[in-house]
N, C-alpha and C. Protein backbone atom coordinates (compact mmCIF):
# COMPACT_ATOMS: atom_id res chain seq x y z
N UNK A 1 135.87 142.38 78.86
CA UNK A 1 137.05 141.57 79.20
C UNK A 1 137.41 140.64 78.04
N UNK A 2 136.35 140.12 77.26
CA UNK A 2 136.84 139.25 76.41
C UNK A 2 137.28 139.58 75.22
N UNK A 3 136.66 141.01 74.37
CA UNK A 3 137.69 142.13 74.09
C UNK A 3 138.74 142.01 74.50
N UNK A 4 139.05 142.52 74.90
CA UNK A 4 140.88 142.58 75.63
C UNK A 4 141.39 141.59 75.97
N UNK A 5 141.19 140.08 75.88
CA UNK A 5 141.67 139.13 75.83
C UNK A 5 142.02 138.54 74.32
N UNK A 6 141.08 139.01 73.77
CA UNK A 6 140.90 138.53 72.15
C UNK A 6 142.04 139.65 71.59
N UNK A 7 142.08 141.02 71.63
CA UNK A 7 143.08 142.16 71.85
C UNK A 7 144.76 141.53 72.04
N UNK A 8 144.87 141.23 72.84
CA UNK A 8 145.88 141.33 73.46
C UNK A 8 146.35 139.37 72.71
N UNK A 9 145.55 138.75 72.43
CA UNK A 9 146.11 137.07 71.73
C UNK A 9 146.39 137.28 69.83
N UNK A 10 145.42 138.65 69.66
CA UNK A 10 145.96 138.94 68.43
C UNK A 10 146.84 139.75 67.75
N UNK A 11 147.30 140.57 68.83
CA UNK A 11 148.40 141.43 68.76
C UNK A 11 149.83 140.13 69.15
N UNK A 12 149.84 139.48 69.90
CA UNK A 12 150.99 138.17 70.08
C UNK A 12 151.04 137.62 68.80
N UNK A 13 149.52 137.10 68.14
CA UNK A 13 149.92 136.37 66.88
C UNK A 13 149.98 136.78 65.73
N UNK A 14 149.58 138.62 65.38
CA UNK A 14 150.37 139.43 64.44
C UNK A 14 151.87 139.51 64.42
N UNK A 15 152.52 139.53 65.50
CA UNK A 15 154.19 139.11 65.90
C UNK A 15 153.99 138.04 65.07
N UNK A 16 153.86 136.56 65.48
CA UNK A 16 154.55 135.42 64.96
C UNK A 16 154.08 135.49 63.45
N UNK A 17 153.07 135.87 62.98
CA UNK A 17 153.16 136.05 61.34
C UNK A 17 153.84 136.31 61.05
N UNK A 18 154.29 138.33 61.62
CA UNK A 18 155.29 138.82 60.88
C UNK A 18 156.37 138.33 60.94
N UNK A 19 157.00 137.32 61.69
CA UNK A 19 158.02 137.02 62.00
C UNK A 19 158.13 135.37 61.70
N UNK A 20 157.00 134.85 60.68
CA UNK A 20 157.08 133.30 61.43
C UNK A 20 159.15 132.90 60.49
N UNK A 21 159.06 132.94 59.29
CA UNK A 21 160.04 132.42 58.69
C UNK A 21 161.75 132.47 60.05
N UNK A 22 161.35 133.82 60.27
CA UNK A 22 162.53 134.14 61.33
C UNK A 22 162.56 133.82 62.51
N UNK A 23 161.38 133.42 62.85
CA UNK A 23 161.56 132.41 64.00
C UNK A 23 161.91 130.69 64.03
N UNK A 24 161.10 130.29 62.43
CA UNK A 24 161.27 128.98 61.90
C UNK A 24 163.33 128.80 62.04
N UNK A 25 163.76 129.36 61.47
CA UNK A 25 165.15 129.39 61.14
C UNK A 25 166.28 129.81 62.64
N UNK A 26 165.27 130.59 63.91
CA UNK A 26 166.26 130.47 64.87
C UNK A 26 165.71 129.29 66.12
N UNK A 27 164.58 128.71 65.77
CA UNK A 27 164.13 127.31 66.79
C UNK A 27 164.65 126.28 65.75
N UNK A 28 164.58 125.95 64.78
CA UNK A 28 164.43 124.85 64.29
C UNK A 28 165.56 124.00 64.62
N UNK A 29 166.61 124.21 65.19
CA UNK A 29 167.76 123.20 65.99
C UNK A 29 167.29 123.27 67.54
N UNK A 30 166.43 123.81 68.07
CA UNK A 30 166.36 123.55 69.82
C UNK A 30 166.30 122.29 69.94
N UNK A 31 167.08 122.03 70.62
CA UNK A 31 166.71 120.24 71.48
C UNK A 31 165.91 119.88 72.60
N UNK A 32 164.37 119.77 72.30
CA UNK A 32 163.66 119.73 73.14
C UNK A 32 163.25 118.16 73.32
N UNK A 33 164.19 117.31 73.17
CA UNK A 33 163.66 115.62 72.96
C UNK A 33 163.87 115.51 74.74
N UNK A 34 164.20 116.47 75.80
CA UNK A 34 164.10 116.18 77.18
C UNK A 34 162.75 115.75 77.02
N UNK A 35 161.57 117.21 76.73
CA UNK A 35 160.51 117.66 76.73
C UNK A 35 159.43 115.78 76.11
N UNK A 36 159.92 116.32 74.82
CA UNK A 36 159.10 114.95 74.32
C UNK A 36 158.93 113.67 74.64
N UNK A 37 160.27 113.22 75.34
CA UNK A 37 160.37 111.94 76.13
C UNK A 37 159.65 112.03 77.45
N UNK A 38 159.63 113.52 78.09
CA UNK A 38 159.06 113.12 78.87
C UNK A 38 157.07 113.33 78.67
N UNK A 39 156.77 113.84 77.79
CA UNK A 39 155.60 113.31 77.31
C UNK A 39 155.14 111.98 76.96
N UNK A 40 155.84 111.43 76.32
CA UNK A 40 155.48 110.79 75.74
C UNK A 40 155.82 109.30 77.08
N UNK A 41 156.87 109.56 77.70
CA UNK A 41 157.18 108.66 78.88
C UNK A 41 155.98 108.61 80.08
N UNK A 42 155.41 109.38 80.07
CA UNK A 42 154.04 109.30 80.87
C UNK A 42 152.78 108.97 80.52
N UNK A 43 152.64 108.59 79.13
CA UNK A 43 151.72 107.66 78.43
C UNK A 43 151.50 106.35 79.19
N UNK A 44 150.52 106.04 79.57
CA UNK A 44 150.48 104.74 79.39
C UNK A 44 149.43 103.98 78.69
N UNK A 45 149.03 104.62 77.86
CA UNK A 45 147.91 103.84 76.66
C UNK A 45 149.33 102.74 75.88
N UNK A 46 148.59 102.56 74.94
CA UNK A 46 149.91 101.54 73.83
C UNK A 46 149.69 102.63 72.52
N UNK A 47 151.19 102.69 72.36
CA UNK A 47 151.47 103.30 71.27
C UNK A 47 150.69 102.76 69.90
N UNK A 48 151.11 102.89 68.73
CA UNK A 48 151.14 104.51 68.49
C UNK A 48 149.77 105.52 69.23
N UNK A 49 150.52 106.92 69.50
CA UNK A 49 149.56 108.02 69.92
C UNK A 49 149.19 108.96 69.31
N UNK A 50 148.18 109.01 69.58
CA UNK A 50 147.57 110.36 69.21
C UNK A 50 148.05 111.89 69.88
N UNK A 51 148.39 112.46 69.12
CA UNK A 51 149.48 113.63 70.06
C UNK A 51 148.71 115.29 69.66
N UNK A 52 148.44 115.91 70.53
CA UNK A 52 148.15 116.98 69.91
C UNK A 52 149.34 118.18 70.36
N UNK A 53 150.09 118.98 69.12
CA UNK A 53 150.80 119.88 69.51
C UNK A 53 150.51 121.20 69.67
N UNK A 54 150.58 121.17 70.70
CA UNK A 54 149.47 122.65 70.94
C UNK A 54 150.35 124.29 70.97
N UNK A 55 150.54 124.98 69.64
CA UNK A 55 151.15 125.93 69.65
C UNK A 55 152.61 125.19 68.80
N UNK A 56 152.16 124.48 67.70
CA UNK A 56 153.02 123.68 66.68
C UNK A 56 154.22 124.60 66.03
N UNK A 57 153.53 126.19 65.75
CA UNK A 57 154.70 126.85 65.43
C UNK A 57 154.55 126.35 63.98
N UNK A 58 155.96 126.24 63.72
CA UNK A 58 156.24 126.14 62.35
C UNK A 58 156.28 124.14 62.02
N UNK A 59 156.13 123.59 63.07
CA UNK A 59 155.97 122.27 62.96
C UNK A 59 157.07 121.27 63.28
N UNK A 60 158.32 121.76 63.83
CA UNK A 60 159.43 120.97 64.54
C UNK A 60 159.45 119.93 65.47
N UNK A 61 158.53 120.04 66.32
CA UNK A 61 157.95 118.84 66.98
C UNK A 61 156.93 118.10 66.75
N UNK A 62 156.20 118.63 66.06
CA UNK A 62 154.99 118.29 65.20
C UNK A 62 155.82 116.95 64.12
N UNK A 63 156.70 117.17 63.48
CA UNK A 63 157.38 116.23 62.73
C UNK A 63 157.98 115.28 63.09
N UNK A 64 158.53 115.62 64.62
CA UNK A 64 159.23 114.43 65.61
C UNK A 64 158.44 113.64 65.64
N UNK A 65 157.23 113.76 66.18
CA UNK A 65 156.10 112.95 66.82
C UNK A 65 155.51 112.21 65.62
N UNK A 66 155.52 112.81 64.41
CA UNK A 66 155.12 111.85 63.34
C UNK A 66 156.18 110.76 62.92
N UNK A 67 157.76 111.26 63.01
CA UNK A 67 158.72 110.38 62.63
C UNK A 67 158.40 109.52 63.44
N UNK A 68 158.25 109.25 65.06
CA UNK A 68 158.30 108.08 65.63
C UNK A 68 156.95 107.69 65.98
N UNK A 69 156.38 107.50 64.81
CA UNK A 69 154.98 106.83 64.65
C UNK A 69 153.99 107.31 65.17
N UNK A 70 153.43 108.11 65.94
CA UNK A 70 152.61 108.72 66.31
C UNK A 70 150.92 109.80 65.28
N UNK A 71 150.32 109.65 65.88
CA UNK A 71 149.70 110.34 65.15
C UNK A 71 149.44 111.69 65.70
N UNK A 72 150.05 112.67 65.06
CA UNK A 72 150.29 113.99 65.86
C UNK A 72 149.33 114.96 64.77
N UNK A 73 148.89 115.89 65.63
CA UNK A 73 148.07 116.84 65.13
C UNK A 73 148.08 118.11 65.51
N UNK A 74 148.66 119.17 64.56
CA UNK A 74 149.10 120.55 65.22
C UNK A 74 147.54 121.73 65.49
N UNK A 75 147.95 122.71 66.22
CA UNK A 75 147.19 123.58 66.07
C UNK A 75 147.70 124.86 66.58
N UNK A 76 147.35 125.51 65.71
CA UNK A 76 147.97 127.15 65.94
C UNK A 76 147.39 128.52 65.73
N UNK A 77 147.51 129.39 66.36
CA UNK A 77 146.84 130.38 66.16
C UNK A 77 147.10 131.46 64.72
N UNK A 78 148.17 131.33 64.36
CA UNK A 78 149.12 132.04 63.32
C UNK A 78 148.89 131.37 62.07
N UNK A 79 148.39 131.50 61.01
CA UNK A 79 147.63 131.23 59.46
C UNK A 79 149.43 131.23 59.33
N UNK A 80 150.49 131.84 59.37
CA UNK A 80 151.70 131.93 58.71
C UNK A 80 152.28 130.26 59.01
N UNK A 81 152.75 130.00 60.30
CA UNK A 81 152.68 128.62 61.10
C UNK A 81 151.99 127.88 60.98
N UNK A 82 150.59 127.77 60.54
CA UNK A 82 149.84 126.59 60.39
C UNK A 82 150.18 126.24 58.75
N UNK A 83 150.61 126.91 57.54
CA UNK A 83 150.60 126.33 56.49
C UNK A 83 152.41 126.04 56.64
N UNK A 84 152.74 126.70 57.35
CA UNK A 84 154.43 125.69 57.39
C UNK A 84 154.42 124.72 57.79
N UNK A 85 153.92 124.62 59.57
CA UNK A 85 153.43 123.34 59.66
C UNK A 85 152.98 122.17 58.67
N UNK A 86 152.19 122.40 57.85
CA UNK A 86 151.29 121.50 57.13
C UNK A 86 152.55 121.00 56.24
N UNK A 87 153.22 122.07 55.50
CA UNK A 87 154.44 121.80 54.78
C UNK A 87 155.59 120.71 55.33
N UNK A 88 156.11 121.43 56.61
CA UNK A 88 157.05 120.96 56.78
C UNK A 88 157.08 119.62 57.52
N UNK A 89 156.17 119.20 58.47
CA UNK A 89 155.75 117.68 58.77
C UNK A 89 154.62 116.71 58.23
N UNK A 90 153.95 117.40 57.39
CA UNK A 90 153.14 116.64 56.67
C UNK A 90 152.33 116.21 57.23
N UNK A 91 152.28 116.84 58.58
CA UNK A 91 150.58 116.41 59.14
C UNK A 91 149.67 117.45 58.78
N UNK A 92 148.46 116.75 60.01
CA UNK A 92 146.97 117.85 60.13
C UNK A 92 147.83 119.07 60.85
N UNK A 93 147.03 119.71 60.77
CA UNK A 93 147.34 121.12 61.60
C UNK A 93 145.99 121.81 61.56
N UNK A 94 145.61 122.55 62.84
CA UNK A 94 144.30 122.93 62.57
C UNK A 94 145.06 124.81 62.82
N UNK A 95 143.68 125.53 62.35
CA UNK A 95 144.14 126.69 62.63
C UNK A 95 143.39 127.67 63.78
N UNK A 96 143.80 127.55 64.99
CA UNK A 96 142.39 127.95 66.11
C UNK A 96 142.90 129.19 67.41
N UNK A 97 142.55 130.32 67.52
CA UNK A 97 142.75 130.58 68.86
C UNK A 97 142.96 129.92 69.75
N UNK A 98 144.14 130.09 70.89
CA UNK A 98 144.07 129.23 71.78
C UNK A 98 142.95 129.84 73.05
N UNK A 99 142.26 130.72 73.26
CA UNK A 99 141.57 131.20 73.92
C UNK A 99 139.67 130.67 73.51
N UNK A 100 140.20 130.44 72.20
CA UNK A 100 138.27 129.69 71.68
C UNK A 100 139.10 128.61 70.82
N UNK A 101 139.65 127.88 71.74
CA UNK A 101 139.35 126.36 71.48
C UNK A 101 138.48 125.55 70.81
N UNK A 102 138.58 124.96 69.89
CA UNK A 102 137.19 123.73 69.52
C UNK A 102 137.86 122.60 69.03
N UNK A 103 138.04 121.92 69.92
CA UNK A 103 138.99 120.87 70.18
C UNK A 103 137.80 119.29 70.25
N UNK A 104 138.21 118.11 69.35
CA UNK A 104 137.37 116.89 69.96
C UNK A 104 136.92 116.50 71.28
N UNK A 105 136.53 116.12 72.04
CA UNK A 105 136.63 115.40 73.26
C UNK A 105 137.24 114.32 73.41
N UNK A 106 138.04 114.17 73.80
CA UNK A 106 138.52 112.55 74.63
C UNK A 106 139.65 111.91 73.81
N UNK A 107 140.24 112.91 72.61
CA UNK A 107 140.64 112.44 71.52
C UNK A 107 142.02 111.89 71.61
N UNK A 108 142.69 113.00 72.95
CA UNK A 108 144.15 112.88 72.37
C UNK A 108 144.94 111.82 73.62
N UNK A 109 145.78 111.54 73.30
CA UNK A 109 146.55 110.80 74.63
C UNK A 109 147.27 111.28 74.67
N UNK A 110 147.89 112.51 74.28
CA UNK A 110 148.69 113.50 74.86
C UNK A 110 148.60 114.68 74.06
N UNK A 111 148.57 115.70 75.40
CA UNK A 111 149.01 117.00 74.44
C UNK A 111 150.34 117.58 74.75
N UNK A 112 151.11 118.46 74.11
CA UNK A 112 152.43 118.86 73.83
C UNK A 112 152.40 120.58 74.17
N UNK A 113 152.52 120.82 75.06
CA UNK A 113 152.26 122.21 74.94
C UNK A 113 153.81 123.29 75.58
N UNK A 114 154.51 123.16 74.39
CA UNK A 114 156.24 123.24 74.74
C UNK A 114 156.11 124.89 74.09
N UNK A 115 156.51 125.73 75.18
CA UNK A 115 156.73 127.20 75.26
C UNK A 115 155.65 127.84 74.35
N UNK A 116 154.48 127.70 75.00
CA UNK A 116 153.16 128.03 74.34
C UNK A 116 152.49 129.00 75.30
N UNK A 117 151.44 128.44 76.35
CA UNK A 117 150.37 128.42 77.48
C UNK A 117 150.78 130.00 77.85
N UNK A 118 152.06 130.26 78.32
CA UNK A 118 152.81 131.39 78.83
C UNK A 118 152.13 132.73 77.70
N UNK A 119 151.81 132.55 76.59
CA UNK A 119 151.73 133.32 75.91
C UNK A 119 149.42 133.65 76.38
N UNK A 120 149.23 132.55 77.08
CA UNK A 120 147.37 132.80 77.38
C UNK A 120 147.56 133.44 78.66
N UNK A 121 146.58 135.07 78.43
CA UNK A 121 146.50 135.96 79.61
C UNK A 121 145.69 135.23 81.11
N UNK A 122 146.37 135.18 82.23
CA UNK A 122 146.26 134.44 83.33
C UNK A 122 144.18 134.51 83.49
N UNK A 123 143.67 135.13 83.62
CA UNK A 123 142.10 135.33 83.28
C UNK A 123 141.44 134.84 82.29
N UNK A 124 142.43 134.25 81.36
CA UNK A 124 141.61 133.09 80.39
C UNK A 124 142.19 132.12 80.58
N UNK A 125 143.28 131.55 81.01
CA UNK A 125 143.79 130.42 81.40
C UNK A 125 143.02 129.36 81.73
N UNK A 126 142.14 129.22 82.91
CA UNK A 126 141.63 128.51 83.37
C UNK A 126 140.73 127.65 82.28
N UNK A 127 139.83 128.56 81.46
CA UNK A 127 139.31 127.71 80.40
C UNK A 127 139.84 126.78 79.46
N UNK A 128 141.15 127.81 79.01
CA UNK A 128 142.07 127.49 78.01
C UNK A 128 142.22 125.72 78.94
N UNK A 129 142.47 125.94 79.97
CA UNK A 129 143.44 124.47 80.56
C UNK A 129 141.91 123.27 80.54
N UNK A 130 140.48 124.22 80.67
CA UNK A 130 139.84 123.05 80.90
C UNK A 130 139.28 122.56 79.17
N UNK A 131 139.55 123.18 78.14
CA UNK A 131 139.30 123.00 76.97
C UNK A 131 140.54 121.46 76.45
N UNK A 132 141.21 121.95 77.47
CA UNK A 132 142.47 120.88 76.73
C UNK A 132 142.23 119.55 77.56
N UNK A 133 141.83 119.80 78.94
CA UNK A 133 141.48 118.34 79.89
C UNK A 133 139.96 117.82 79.28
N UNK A 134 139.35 118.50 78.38
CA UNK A 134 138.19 117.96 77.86
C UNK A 134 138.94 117.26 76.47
N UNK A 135 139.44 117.42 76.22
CA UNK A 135 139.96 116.74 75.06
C UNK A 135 141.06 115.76 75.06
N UNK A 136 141.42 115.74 76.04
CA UNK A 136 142.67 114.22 76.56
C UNK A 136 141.28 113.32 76.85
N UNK A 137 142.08 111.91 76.50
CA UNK A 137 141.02 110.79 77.01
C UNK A 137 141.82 110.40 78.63
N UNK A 138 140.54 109.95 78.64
CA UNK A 138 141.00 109.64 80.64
C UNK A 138 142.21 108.95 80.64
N UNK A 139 143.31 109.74 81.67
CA UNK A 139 144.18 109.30 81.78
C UNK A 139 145.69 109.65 81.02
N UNK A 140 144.81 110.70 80.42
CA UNK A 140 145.69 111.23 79.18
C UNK A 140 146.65 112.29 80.03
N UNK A 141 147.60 112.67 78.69
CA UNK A 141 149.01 113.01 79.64
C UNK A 141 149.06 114.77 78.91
N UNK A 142 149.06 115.73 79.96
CA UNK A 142 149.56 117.42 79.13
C UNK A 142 150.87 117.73 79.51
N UNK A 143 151.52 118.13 78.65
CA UNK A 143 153.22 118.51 78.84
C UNK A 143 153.34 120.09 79.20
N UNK A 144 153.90 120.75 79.75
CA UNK A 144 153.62 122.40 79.50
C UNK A 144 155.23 122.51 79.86
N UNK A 145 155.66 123.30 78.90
CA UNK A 145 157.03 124.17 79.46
C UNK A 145 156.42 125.28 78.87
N UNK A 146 157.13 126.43 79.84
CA UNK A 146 156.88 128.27 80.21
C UNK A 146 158.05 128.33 80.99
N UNK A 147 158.19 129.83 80.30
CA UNK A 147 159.35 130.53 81.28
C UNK A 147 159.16 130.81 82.12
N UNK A 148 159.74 130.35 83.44
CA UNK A 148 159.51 130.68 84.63
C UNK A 148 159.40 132.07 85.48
N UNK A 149 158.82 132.27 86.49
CA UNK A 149 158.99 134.08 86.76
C UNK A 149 158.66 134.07 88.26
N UNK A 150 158.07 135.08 88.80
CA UNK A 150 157.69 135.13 89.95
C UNK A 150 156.01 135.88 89.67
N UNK A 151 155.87 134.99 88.45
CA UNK A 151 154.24 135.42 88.59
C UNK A 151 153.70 137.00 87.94
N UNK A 152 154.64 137.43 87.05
CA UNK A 152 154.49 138.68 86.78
C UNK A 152 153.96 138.57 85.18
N UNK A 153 153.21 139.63 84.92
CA UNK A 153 152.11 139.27 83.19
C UNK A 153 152.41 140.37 82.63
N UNK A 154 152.33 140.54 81.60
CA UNK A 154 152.31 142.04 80.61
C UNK A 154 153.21 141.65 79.21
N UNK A 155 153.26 142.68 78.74
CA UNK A 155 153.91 142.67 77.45
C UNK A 155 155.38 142.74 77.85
N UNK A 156 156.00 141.88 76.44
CA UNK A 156 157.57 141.80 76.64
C UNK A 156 157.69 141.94 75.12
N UNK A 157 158.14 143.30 74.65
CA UNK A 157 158.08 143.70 73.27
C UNK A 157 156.59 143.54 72.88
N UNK A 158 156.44 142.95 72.00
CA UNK A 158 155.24 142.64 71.00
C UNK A 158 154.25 141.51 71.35
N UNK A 159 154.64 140.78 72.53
CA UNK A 159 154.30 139.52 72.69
C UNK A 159 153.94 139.88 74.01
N UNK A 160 152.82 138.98 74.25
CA UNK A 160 152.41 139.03 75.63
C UNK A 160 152.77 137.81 76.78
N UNK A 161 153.43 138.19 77.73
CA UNK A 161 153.99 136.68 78.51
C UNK A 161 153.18 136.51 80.26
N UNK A 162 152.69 135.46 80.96
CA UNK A 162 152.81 135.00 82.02
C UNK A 162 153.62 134.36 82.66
N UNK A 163 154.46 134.78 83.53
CA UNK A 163 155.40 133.70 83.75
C UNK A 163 155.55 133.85 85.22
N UNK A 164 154.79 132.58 85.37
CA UNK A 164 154.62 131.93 86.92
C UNK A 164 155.98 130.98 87.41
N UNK A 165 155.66 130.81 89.14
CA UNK A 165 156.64 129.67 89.23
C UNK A 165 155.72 128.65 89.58
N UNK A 166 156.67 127.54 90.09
CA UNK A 166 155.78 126.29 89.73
C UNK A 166 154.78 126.04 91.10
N UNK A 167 154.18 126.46 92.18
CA UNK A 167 152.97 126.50 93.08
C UNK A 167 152.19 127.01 92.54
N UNK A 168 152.29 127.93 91.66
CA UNK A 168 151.29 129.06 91.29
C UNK A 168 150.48 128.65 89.58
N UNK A 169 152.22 127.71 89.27
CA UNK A 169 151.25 126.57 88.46
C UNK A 169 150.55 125.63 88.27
N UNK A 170 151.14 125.05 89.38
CA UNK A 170 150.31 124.33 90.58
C UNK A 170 148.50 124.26 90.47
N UNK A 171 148.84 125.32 91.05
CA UNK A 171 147.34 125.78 91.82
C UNK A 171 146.17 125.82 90.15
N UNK A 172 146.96 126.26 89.12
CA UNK A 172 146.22 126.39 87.70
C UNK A 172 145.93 124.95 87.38
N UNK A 173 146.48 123.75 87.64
CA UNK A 173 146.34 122.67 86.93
C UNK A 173 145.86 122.05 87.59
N UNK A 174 146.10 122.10 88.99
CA UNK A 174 144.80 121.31 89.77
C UNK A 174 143.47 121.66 89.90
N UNK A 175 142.92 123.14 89.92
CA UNK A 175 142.17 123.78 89.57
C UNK A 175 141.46 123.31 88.34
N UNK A 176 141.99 123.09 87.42
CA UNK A 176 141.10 122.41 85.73
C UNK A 176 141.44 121.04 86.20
N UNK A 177 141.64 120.89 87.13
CA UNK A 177 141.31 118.84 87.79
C UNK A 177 142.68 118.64 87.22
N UNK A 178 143.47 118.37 86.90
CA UNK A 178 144.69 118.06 86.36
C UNK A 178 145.27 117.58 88.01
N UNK A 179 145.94 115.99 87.60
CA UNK A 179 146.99 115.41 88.64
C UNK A 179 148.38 115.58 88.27
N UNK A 180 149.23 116.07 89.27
CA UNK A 180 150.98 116.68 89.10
C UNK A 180 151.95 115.15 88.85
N UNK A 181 152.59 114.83 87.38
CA UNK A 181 152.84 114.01 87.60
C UNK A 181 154.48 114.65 87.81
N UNK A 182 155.16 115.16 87.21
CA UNK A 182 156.27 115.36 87.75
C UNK A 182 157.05 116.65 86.97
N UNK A 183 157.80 117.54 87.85
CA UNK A 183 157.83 118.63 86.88
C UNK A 183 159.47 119.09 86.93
N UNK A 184 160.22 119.86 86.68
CA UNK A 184 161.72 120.06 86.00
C UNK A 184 161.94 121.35 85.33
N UNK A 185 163.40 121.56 85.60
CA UNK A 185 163.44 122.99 85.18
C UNK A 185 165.08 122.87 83.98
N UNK A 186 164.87 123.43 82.68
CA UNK A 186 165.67 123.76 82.20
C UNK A 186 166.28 125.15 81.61
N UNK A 187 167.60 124.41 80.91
CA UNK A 187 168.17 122.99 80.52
C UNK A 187 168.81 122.94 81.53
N UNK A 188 169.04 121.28 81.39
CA UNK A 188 169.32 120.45 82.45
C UNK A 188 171.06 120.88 82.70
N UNK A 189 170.86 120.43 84.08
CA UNK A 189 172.37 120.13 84.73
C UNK A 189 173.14 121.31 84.61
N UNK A 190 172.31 122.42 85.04
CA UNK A 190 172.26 123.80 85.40
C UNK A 190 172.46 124.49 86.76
N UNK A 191 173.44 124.93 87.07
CA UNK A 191 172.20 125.90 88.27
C UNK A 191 170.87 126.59 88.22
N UNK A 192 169.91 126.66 89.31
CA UNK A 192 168.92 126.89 88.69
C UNK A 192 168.86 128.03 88.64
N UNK A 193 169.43 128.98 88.86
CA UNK A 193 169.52 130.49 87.94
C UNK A 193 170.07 130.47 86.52
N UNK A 194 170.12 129.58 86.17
CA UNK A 194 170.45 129.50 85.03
C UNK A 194 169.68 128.47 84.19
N UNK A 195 168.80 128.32 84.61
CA UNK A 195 167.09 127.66 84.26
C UNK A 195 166.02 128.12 84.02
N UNK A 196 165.90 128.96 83.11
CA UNK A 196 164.73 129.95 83.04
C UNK A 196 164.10 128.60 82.54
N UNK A 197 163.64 127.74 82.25
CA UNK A 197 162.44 127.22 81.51
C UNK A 197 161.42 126.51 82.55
N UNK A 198 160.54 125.85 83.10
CA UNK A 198 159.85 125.24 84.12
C UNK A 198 159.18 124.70 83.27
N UNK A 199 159.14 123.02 83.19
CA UNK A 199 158.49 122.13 82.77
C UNK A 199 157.74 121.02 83.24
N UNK A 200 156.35 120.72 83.20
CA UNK A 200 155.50 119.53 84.17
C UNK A 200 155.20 119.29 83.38
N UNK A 201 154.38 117.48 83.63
CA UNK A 201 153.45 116.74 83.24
C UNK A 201 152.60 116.85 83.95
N UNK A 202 151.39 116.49 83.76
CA UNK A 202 149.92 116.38 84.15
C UNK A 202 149.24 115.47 83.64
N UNK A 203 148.40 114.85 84.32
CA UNK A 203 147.32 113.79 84.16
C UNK A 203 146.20 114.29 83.88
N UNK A 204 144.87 113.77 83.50
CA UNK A 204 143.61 113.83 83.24
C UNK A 204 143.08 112.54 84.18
């Protein structure tokens, strides 16, 4: 099984290599400052934070979080994305499977995990989520947006997707102890068929 988990996370992040520049150039205008405010709005340590962006990409939010003082720290599975990252926001960036985690303990007061998680096969999930609640300090805040679905997994082209709705995400985050702080579907001021994205906060 862990074969074919390891299988199936490195065939997703052979895609974003081959592709990172061309993906850098069609995200790098998304407006995800809903997303970040509401991370960062469920803090309640005192700023500046420690932010970890989990699935940094090419480093677009990774750079937000440093512009407004924060101390943000990327990590990515893709060697192509982790040295853009490093480039283009001038932070840390680590370079790690998200399935073998080796993450600090207690480190971060928030993690950022904006259209990432969706891409970890539902049978490694659970770890994946308790690797990241071991590494928030108590009280600490996880962001997750995923495309929403009715719970269906497999490949979509080259990339591998989960895409749950939100009970069923539910049940994943309380499960790794995680408390529901409040969750939203975009973009906003939509019908919600016209909301593919599903976004929560979570506590530690």
């Amino acid at each position: 099984m862990t074969d074919n988990i390891d299988n199936i996370t490195r065939r997703t992040l052979d895609y974003y290599d081959g592709h990172a520049r061309e993906f850098f150039n069609g995200t790098i205008d998304h407006d995800v400052t809903q997303n970040i405010d509401a991370l960062l709005g469920a803090i309640t340590a005192p700023a500046p934070f420690t932010i970890l962006d989990l699935g940094c990409g090419p480093g677009r939010d990774l750079k937000t979080f440093g512009a407004l003082g924060h101390r943000a720290i990327g990590v990515d599975g893709s060697a192509e994305f982790v040295e853009m990252a490093r480039a283009y926001s001038g932070c840390e960036v680590w370079q790690q499977d998200f399935v073998h985690l080796d993450l600090p303990a207690e480190m971060f007061d928030g993690i950022f995990a904006n259209a990432v998680l969706f891409h970890v096969p539902s049978r490694a999930l659970p770890k994946v989520l308790a690797d990241l609640y071991a590494a928030l300090k108590p009280g600490g805040v996880l962001f997750s947006s995923n495309p929403r679905g009715d719970n269906e997994e497999g490949w979509n082209g080259p990339r591998y997707g989960s895409y749950y709705d939100y009970e069923t995400w539910e049940r994943f985050m309380i499960a790794a102890k995680f408390s529901a702080v409040h969750h939203y579907y975009r973009p906003p001021n939509l019908p919600r068929d016209q909301q593919p994205w599903l976004a929560s906060v979570w506590r530690k």
